[in-house]
PDB file of N, CA and C in Angstrom:
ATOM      1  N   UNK A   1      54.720   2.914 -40.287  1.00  0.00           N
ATOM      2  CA  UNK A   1      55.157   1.766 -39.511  1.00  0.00           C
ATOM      3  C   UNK A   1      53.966   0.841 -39.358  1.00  0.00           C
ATOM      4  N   UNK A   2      54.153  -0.636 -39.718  1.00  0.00           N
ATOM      5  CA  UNK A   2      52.939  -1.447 -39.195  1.00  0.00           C
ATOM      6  C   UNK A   2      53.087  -1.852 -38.058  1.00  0.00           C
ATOM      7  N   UNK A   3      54.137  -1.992 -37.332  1.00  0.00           N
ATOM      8  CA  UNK A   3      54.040  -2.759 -35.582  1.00  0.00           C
ATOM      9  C   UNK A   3      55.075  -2.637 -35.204  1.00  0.00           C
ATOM     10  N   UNK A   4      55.430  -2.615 -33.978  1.00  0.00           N
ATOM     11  CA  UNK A   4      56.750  -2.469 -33.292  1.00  0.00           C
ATOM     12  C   UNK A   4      56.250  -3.497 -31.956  1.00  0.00           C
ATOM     13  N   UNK A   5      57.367  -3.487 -31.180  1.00  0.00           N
ATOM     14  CA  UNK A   5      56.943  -4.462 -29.987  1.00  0.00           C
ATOM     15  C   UNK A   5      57.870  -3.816 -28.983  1.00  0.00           C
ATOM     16  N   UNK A   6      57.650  -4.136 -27.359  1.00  0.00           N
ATOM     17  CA  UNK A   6      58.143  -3.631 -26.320  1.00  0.00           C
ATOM     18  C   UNK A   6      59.653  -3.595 -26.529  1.00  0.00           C
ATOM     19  N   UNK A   7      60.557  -4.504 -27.251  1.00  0.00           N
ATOM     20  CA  UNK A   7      62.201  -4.109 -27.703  1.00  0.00           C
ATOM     21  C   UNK A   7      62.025  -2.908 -28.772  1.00  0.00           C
ATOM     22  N   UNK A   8      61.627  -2.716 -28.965  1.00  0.00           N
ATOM     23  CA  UNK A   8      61.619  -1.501 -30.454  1.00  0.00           C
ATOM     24  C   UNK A   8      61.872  -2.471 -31.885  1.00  0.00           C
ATOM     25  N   UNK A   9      61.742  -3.387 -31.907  1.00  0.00           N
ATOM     26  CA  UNK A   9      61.479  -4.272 -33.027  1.00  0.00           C
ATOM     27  C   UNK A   9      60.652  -3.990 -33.996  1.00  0.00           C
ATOM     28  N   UNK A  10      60.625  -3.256 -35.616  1.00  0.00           N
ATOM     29  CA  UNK A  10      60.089  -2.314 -36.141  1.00  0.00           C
ATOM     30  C   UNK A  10      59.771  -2.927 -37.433  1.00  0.00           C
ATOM     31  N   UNK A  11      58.723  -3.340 -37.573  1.00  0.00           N
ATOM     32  CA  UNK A  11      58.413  -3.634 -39.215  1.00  0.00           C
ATOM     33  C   UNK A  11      57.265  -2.741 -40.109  1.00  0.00           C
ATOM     34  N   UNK A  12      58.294  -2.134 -40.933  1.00  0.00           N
ATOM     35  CA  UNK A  12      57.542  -1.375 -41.854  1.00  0.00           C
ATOM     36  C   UNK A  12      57.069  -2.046 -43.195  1.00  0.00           C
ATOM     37  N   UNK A  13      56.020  -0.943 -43.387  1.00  0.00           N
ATOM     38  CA  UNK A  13      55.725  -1.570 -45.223  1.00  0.00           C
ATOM     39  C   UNK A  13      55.922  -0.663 -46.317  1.00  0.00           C
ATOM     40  N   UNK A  14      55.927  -1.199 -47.512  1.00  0.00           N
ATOM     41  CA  UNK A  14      56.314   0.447 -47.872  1.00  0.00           C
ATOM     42  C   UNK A  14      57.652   1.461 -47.537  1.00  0.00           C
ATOM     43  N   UNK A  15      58.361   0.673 -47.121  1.00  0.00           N
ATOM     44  CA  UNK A  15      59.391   1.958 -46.806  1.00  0.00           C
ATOM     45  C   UNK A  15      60.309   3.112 -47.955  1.00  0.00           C
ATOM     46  N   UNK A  16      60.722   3.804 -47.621  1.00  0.00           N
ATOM     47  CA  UNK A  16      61.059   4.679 -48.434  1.00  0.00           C
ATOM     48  C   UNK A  16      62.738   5.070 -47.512  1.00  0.00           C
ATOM     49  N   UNK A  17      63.699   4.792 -48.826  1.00  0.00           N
ATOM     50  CA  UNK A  17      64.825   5.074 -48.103  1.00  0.00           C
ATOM     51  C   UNK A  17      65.126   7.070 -48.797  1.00  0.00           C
ATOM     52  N   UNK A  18      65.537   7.845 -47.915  1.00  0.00           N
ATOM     53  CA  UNK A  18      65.581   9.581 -48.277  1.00  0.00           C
ATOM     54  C   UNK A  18      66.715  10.316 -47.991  1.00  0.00           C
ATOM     55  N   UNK A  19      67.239  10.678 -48.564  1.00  0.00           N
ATOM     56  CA  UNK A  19      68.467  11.845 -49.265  1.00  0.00           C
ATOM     57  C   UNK A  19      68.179  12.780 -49.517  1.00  0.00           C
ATOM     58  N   UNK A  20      68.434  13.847 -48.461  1.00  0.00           N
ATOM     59  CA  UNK A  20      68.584  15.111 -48.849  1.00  0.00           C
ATOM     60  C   UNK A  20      67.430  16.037 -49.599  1.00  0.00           C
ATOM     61  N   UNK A  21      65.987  14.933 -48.979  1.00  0.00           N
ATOM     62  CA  UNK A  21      64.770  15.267 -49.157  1.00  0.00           C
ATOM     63  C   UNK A  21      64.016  14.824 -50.431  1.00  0.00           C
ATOM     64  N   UNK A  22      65.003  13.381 -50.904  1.00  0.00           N
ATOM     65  CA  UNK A  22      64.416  12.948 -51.922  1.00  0.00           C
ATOM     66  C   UNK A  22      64.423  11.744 -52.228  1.00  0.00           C
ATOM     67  N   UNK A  23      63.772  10.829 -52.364  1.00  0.00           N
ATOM     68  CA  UNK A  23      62.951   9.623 -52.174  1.00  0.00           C
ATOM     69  C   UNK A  23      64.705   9.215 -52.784  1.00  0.00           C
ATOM     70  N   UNK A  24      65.744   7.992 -52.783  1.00  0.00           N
ATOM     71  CA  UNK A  24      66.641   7.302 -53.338  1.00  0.00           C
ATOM     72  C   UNK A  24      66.423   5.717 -53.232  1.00  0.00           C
ATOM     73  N   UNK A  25      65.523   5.257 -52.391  1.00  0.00           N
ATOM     74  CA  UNK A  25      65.439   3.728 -52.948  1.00  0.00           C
ATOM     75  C   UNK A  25      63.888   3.559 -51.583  1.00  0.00           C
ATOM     76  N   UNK A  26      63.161   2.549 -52.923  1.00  0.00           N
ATOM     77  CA  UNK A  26      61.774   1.607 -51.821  1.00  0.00           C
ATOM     78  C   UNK A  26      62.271   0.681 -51.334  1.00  0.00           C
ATOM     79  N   UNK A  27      61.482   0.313 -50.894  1.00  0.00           N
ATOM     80  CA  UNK A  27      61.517  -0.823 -50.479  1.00  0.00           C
ATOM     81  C   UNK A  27      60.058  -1.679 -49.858  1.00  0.00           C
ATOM     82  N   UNK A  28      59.973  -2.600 -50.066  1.00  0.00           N
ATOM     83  CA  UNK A  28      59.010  -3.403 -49.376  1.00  0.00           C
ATOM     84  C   UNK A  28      58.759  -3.704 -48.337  1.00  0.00           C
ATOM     85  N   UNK A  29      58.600  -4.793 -47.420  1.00  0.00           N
ATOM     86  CA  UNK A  29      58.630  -4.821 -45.909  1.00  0.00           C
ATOM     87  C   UNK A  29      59.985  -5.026 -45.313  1.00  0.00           C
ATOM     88  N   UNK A  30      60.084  -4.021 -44.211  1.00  0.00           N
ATOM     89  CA  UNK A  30      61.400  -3.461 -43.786  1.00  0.00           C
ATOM     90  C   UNK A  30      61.513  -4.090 -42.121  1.00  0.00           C
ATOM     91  N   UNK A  31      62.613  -4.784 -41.789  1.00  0.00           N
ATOM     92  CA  UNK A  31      62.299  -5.497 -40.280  1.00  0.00           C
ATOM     93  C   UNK A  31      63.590  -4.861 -39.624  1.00  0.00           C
ATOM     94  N   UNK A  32      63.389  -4.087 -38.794  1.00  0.00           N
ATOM     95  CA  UNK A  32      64.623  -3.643 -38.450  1.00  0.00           C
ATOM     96  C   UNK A  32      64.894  -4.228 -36.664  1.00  0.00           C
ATOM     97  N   UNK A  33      65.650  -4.832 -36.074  1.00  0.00           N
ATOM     98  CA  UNK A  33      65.812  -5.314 -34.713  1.00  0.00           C
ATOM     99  C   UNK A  33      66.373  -4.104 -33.664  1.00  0.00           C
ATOM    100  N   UNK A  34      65.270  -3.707 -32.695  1.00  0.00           N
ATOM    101  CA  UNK A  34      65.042  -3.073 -31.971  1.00  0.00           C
ATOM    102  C   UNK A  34      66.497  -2.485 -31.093  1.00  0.00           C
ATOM    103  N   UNK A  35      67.487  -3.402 -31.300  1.00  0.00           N
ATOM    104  CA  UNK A  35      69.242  -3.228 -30.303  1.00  0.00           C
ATOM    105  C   UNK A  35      69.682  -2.283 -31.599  1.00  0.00           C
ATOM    106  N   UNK A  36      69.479  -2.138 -32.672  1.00  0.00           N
ATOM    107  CA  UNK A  36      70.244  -1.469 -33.705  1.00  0.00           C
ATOM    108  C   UNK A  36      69.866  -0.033 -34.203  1.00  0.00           C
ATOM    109  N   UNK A  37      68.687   0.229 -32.977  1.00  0.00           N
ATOM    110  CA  UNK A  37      67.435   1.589 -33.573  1.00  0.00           C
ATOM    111  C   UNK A  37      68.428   2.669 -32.430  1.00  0.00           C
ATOM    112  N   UNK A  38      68.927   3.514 -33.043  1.00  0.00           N
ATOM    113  CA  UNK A  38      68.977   4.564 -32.218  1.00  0.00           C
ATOM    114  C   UNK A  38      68.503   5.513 -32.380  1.00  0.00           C
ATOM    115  N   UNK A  39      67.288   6.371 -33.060  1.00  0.00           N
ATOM    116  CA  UNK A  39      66.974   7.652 -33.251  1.00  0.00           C
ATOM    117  C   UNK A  39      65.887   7.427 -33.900  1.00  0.00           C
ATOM    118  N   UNK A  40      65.118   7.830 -33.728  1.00  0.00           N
ATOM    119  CA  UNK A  40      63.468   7.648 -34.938  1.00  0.00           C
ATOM    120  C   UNK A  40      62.976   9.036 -34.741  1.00  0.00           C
ATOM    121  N   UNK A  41      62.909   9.654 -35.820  1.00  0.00           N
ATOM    122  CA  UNK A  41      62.296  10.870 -36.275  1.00  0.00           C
ATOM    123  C   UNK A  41      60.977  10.929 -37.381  1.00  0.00           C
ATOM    124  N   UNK A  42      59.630  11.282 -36.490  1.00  0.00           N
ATOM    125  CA  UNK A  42      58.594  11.045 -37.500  1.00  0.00           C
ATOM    126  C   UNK A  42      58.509  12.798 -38.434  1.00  0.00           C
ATOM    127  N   UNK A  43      58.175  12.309 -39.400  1.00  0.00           N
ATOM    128  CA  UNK A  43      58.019  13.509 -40.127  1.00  0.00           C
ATOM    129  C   UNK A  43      57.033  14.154 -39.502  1.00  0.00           C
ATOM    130  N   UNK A  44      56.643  15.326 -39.963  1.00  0.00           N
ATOM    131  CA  UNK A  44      54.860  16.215 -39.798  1.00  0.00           C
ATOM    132  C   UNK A  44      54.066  15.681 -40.647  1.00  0.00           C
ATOM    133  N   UNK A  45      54.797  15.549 -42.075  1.00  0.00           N
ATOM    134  CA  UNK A  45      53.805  15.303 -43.224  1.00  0.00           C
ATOM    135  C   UNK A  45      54.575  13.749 -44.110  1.00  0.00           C
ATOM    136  N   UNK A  46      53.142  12.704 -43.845  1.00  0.00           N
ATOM    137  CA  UNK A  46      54.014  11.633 -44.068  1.00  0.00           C
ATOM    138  C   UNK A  46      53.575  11.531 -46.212  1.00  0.00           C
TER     139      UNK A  46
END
């Protein structure tokens, strides 16, 4: 994650979309709006 802000407003770089433990699509910088985040799970091993 590069920054988030006090709404949970989330812009990543690099993102990686994952299936069933296996990479299925990149992506570049990812802006996701903080009302639409319900669950964030960080891995152990990024």
């Amino acid at each position: 994650m590069n920054n988030v802000d006090s709404y949970m407003n989330l812009i990543m770089t690099d993102a990686e979309e994952v299936s069933n433990g296996k990479v299925i699509a990149n992506y570049g910088r990812v802006i996701v709006r903080g009302n639409n985040v319900l669950f964030i799970k960080l891995e152990n091993e990024l």
